[in-house]
Protein backbone atom coordinates (compact mmCIF):
# COMPACT_ATOMS: atom_id res chain seq x y z
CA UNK A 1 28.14 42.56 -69.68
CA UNK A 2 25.60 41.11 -68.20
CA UNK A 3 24.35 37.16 -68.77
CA UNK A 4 21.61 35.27 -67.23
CA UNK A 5 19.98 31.76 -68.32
CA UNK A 6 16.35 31.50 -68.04
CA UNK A 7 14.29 28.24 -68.43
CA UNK A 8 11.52 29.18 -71.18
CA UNK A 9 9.23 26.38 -70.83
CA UNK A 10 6.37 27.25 -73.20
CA UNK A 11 9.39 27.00 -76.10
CA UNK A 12 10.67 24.14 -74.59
CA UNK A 13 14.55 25.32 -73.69
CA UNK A 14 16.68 27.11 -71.90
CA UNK A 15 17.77 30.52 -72.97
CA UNK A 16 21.29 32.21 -72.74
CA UNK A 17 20.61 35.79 -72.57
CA UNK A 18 23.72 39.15 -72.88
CA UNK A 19 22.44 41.87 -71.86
CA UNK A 20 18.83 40.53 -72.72
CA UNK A 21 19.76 39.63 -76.14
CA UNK A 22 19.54 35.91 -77.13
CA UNK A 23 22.92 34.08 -77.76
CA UNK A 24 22.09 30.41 -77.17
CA UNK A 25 19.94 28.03 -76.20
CA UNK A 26 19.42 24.17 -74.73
CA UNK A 27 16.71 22.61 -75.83
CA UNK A 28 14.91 19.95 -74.55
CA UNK A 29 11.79 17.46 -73.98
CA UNK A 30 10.32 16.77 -71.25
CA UNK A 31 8.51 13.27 -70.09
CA UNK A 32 7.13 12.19 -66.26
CA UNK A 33 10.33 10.92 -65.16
CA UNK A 34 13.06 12.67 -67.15
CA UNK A 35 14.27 16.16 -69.04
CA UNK A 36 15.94 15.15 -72.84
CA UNK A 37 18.57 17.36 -73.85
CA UNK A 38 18.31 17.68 -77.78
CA UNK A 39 19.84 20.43 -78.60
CA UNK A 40 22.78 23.20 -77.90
CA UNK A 41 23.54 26.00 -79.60
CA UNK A 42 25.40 29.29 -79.07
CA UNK A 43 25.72 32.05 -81.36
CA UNK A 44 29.07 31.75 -83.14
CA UNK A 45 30.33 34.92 -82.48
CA UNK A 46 30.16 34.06 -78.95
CA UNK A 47 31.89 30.35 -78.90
CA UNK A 48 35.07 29.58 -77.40
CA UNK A 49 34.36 31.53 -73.95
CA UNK A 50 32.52 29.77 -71.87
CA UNK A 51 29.28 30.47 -72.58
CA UNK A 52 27.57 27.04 -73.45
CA UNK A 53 28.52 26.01 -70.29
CA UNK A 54 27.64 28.33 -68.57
CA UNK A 55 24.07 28.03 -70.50
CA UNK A 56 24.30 23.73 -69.53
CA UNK A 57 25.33 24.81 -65.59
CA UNK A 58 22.28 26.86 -65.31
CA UNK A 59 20.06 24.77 -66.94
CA UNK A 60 21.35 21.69 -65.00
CA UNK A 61 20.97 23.74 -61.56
CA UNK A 62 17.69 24.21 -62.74
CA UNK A 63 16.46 20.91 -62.89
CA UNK A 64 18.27 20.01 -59.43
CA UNK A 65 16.67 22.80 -57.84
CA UNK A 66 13.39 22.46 -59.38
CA UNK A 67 12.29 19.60 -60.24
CA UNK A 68 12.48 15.74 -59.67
CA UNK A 69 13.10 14.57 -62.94
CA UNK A 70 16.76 12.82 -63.78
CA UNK A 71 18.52 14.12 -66.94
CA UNK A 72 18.72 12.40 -70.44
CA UNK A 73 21.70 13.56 -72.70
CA UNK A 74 20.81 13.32 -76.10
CA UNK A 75 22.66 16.47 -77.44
CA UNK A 76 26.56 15.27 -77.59
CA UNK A 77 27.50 18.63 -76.07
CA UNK A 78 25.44 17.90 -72.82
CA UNK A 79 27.05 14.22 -72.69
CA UNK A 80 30.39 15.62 -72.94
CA UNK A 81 29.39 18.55 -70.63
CA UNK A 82 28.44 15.60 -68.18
CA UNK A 83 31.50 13.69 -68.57
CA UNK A 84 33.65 16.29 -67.67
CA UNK A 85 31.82 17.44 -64.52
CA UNK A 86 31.04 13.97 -62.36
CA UNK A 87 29.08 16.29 -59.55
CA UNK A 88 26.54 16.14 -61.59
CA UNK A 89 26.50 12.24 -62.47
CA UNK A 90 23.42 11.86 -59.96
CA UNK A 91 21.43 13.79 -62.55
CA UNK A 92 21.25 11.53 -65.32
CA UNK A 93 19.07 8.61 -65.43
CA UNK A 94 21.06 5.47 -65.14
């Protein structure tokens, strides 16, 4: 099994991707200063292993690695994704 998470701007999100097939996704806006997290959603067959975070990880690396825009968490499972892991606290705009 093979997954990889790939930021697909022109649809706005980040997708989850098994063996190339599409299993999730994190959606988001983004404005000068900061990347909105509205949205995440992972194929229910594939819940309960790991797999959205994995997806929010990725996508979070992302923006640290690429970009200098802080992190709004409008999606509840981001917030609580971000509660849980407080090395990543300097990502979200205060």
């Amino acid at each position: 099994m093979s997954l990889s998470v790939e930021n697909q701007p022109e649809q706005s999100r980040y997708a989850l991707l098994q063996d190339g097939e599409l299993i999730g996704v994190a959606e988001y806006d983004v404005n000068d200063e900061a990347i909105v997290f509205t949205h995440t959603e992972v194929d229910e067959a594939k819940r309960e292993k790991g797999m959205a975070s994995t997806l929010i990880r990725a996508a979070l690396d992302d923006v640290r690695d690429n970009s200098d825009r802080r992190v709004i968490a409008a999606c509840p499972y981001v917030r609580s994704w971000l509660s849980e892991h407080p090395d990543y606290a300097n990502l979200q705009r205060r």
